[in-house]
PDB file of N, CA and C in Angstrom:
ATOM      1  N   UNK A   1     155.802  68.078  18.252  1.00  0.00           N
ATOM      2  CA  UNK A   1     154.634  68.045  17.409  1.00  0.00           C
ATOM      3  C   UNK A   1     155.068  68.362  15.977  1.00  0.00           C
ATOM      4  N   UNK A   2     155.354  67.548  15.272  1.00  0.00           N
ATOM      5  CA  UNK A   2     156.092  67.866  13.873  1.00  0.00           C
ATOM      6  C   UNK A   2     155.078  67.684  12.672  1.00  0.00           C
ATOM      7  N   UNK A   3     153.921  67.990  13.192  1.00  0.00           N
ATOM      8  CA  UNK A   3     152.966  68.343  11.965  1.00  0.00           C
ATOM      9  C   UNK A   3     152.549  69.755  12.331  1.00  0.00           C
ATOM     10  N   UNK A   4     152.973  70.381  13.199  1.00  0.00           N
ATOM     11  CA  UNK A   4     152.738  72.097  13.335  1.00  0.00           C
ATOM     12  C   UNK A   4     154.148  72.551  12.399  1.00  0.00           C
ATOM     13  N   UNK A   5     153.844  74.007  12.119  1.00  0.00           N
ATOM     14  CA  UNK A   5     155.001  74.492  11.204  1.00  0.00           C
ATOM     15  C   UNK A   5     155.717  75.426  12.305  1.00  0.00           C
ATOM     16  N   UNK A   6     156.663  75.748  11.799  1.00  0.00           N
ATOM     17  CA  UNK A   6     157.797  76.666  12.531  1.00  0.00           C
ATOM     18  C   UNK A   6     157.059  77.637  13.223  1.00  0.00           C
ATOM     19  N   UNK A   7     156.026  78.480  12.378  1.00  0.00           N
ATOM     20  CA  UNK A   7     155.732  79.303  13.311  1.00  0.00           C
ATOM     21  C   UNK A   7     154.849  79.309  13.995  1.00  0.00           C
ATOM     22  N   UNK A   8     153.519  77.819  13.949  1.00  0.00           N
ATOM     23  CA  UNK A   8     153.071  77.489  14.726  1.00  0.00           C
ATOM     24  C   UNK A   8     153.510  77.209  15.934  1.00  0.00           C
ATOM     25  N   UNK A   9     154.892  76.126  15.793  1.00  0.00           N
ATOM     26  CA  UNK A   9     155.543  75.557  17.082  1.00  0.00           C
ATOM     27  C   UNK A   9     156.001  77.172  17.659  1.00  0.00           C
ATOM     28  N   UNK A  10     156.071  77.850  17.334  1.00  0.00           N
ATOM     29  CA  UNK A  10     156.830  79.287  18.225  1.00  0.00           C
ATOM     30  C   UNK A  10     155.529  80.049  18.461  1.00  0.00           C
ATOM     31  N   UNK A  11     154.652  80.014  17.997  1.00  0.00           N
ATOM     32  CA  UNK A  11     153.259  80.437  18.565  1.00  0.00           C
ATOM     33  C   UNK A  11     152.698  79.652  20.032  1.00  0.00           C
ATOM     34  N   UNK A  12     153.283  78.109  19.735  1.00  0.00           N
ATOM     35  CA  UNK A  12     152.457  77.379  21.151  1.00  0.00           C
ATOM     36  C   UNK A  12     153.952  77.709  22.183  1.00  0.00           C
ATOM     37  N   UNK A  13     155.318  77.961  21.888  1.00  0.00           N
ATOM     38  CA  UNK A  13     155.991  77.562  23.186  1.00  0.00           C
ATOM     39  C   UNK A  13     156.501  78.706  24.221  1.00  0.00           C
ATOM     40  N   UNK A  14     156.210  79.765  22.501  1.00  0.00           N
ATOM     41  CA  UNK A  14     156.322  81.043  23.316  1.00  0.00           C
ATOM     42  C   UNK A  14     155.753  81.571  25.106  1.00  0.00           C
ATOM     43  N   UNK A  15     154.816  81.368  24.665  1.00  0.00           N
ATOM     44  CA  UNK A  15     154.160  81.514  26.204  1.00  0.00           C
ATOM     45  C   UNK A  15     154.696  80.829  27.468  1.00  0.00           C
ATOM     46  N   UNK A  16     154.763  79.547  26.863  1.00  0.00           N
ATOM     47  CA  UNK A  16     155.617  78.626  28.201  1.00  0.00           C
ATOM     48  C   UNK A  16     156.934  79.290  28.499  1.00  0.00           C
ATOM     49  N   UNK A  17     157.842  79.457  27.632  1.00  0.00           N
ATOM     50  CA  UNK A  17     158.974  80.226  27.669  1.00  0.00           C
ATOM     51  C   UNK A  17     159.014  81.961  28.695  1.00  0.00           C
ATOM     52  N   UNK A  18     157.948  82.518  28.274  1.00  0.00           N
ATOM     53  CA  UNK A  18     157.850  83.619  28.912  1.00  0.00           C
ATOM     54  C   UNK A  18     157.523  83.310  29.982  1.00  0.00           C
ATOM     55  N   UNK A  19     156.346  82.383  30.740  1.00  0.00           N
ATOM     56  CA  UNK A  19     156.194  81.578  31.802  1.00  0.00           C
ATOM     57  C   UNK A  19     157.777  81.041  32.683  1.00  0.00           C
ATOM     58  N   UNK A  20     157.710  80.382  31.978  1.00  0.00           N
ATOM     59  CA  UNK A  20     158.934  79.506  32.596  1.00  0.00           C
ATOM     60  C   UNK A  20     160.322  80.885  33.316  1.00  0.00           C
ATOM     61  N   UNK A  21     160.199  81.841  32.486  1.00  0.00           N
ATOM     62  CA  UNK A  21     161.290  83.087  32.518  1.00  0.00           C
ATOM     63  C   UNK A  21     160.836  83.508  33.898  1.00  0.00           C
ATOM     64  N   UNK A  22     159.540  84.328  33.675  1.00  0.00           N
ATOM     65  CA  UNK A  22     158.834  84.618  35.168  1.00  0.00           C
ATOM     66  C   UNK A  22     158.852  84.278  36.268  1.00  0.00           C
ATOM     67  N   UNK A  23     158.705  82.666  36.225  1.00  0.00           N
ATOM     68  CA  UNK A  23     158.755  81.958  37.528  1.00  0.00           C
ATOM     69  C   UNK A  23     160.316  81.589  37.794  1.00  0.00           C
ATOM     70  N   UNK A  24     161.394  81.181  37.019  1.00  0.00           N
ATOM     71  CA  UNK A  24     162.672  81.217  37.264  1.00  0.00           C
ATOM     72  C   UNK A  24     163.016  82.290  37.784  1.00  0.00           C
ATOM     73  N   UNK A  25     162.899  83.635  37.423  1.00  0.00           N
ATOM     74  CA  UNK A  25     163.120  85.039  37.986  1.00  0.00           C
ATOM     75  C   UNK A  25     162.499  85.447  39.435  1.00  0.00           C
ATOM     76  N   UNK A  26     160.775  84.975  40.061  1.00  0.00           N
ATOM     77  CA  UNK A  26     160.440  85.009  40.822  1.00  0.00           C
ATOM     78  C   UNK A  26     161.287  84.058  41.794  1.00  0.00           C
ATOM     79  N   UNK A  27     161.863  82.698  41.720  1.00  0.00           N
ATOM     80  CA  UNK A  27     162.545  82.098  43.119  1.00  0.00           C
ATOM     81  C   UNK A  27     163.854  83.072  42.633  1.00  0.00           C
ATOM     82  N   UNK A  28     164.497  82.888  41.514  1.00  0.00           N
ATOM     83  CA  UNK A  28     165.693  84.240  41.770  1.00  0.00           C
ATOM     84  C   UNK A  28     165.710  84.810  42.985  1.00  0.00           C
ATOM     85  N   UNK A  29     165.200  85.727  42.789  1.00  0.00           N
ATOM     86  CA  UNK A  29     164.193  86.731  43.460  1.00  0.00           C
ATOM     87  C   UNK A  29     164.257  86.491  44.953  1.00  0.00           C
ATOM     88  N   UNK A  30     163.446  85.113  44.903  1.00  0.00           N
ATOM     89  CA  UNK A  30     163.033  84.872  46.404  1.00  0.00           C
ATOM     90  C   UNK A  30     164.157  83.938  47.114  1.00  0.00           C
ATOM     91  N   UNK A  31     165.185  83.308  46.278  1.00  0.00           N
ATOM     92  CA  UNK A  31     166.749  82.959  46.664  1.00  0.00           C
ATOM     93  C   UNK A  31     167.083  84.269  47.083  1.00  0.00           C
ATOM     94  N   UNK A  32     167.472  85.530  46.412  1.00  0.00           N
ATOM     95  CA  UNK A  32     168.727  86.368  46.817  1.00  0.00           C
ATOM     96  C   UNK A  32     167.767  86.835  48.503  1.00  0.00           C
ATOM     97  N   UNK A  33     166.726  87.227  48.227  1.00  0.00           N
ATOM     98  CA  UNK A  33     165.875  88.071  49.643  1.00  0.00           C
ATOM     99  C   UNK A  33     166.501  86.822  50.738  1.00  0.00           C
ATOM    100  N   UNK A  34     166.570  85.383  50.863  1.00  0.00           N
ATOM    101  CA  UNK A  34     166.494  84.912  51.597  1.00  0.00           C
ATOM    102  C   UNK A  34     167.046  85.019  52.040  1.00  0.00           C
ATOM    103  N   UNK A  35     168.461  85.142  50.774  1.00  0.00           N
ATOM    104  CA  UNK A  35     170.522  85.017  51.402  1.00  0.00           C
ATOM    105  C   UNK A  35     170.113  86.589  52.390  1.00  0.00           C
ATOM    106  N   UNK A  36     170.065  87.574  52.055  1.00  0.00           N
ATOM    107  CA  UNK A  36     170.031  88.591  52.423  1.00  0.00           C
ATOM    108  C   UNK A  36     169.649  88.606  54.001  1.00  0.00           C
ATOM    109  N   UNK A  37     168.061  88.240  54.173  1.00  0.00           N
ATOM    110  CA  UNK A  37     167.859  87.485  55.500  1.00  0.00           C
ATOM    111  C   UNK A  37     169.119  87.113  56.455  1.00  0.00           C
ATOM    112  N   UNK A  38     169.190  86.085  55.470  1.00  0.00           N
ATOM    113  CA  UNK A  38     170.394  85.157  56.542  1.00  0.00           C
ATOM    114  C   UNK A  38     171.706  85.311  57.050  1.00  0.00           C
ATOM    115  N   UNK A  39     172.138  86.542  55.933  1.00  0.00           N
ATOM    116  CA  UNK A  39     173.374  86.879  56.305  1.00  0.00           C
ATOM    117  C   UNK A  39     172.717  88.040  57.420  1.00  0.00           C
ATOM    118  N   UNK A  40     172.276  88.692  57.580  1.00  0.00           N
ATOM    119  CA  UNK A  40     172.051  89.558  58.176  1.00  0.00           C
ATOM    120  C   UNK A  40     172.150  89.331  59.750  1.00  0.00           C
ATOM    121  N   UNK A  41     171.203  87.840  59.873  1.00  0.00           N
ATOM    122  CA  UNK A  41     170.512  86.901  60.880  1.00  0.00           C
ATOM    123  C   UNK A  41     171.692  86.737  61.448  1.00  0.00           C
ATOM    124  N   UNK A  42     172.609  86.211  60.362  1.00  0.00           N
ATOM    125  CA  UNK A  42     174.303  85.490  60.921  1.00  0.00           C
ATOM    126  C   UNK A  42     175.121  87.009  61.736  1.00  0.00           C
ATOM    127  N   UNK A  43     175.369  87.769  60.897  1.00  0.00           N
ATOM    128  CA  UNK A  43     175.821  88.945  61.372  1.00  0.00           C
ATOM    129  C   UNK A  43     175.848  89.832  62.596  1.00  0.00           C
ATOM    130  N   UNK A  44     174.761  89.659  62.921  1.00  0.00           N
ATOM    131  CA  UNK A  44     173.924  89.756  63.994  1.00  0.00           C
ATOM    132  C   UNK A  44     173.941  88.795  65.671  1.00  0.00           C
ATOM    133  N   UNK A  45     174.474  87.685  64.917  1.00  0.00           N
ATOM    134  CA  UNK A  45     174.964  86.634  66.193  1.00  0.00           C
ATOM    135  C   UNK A  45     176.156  86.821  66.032  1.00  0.00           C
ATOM    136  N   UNK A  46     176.667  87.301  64.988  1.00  0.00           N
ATOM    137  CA  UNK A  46     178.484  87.188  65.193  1.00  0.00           C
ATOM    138  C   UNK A  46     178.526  87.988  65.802  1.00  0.00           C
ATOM    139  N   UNK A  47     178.094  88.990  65.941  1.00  0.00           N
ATOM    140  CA  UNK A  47     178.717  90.664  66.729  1.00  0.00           C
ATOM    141  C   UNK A  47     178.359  90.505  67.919  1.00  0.00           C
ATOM    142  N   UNK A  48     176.785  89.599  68.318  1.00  0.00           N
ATOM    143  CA  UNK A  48     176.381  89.108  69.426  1.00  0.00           C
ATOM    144  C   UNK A  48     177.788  88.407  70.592  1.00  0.00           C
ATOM    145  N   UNK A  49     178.009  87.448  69.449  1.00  0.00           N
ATOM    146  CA  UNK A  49     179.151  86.579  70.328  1.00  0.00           C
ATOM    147  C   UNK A  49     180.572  87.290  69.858  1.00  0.00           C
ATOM    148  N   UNK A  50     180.634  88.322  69.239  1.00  0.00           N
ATOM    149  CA  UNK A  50     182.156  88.499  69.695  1.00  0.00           C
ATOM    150  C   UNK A  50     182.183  89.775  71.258  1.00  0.00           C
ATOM    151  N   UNK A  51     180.775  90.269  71.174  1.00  0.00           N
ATOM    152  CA  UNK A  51     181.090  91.172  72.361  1.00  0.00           C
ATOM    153  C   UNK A  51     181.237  90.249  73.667  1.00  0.00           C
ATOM    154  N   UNK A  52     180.186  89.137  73.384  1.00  0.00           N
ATOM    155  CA  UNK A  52     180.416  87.938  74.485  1.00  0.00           C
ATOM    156  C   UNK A  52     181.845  87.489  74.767  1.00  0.00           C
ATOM    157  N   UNK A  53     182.368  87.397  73.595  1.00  0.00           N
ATOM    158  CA  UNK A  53     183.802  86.774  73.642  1.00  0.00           C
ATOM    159  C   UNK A  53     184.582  87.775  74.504  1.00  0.00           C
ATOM    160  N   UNK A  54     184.487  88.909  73.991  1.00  0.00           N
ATOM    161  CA  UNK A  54     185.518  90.394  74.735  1.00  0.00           C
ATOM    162  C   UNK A  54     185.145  90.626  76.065  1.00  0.00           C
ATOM    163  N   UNK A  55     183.720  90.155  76.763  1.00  0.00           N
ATOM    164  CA  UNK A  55     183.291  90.628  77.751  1.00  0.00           C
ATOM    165  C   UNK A  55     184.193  89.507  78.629  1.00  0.00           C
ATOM    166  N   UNK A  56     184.084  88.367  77.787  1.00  0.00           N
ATOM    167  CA  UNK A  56     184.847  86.876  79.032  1.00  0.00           C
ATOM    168  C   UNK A  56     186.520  87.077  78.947  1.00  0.00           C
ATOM    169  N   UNK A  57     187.008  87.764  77.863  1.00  0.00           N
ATOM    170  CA  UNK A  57     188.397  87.539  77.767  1.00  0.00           C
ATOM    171  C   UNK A  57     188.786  88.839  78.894  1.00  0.00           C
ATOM    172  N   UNK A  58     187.764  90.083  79.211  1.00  0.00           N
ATOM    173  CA  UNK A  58     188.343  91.575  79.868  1.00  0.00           C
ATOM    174  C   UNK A  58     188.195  90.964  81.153  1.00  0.00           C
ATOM    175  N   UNK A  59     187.110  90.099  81.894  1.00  0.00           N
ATOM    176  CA  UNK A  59     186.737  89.825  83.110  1.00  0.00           C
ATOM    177  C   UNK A  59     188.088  88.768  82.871  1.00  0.00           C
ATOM    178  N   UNK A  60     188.252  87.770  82.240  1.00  0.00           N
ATOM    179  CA  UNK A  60     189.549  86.842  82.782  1.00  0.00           C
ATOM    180  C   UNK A  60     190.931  87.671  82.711  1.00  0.00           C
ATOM    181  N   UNK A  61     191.084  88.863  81.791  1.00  0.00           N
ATOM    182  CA  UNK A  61     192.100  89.253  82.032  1.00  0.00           C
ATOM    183  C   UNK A  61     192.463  90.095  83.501  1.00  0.00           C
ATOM    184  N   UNK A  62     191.429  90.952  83.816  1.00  0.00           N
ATOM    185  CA  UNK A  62     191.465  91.591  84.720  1.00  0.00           C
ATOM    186  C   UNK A  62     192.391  90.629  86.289  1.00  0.00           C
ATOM    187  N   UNK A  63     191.940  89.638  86.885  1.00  0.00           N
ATOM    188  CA  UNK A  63     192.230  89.273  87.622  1.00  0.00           C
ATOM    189  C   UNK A  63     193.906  89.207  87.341  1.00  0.00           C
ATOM    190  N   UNK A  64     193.873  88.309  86.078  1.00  0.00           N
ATOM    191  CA  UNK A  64     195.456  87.689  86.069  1.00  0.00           C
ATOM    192  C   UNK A  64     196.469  88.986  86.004  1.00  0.00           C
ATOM    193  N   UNK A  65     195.831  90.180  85.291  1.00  0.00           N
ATOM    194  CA  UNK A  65     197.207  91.583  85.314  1.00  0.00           C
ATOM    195  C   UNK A  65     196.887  91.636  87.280  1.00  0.00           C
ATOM    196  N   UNK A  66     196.437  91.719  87.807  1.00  0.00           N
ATOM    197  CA  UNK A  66     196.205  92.312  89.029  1.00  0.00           C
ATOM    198  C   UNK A  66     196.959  91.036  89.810  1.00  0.00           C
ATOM    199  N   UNK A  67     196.870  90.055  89.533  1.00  0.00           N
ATOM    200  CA  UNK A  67     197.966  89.529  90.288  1.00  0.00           C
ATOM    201  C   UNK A  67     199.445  88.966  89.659  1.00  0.00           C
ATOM    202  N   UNK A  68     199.658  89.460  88.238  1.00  0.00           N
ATOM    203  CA  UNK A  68     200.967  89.641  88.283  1.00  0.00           C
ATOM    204  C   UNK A  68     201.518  90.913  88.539  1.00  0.00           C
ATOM    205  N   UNK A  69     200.649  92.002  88.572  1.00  0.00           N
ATOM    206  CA  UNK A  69     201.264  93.278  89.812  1.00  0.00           C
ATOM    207  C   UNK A  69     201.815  93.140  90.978  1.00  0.00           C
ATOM    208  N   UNK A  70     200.287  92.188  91.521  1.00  0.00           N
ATOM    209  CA  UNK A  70     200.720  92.144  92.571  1.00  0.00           C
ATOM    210  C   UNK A  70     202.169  91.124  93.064  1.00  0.00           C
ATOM    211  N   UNK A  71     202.300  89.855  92.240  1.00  0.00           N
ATOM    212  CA  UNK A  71     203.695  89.590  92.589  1.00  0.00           C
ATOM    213  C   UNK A  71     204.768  90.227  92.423  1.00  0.00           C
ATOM    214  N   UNK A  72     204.374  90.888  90.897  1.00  0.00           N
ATOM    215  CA  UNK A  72     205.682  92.298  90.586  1.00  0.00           C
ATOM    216  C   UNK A  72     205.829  92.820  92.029  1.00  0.00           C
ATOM    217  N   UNK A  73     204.960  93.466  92.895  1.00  0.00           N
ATOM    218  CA  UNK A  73     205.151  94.336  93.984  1.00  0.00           C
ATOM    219  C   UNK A  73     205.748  93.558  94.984  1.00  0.00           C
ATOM    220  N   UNK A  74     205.435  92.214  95.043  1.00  0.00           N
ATOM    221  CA  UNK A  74     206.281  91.366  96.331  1.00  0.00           C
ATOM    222  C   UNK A  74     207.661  91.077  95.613  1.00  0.00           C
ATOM    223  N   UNK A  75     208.015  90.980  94.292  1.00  0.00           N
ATOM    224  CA  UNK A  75     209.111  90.247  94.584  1.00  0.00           C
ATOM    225  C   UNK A  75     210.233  91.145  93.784  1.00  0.00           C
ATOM    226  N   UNK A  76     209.998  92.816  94.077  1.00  0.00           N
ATOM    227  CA  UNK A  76     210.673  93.971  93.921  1.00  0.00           C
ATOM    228  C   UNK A  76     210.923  94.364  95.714  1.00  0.00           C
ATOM    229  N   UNK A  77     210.051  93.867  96.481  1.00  0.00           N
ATOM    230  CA  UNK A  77     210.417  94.049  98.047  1.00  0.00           C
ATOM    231  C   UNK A  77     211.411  92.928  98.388  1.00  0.00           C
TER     232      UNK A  77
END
């Protein structure tokens, strides 16, 4: 609008500017809460599945030490 003067034009854009600041800052805002969410969400299944993981690797180990004992014990006789 180049028939308003300087400090007209900073009288009308000001507001939009402070606007525009607000609402950029509010999704800010509502970006970081989300990450926060999600890592949490993630975190939460990782620890889920690594106890899963440890529970399948102790039950498969168990058998296999118990029978290389047990051949240790036959083929020391």
């Amino acid at each position: 609008m180049p028939w308003l003067t300087s400090g007209q034009a900073e009288d009308l854009t000001r507001p939009y500017v402070r606007q525009s600041i607000v609402f950029s800052r509010q999704v800010l805002l509502g970006t970081v809460e989300r990450a926060n969410e999600l890592r949490q969400e993630y975190e939460t299944r990782y620890a889920a599945l690594r106890r899963a993981l440890l529970k399948l690797h102790a039950a498969a180990a168990c058998p296999v030490l118990a029978c290389a004992a047990g051949a240790g014990t036959v083929a020391s006789c």
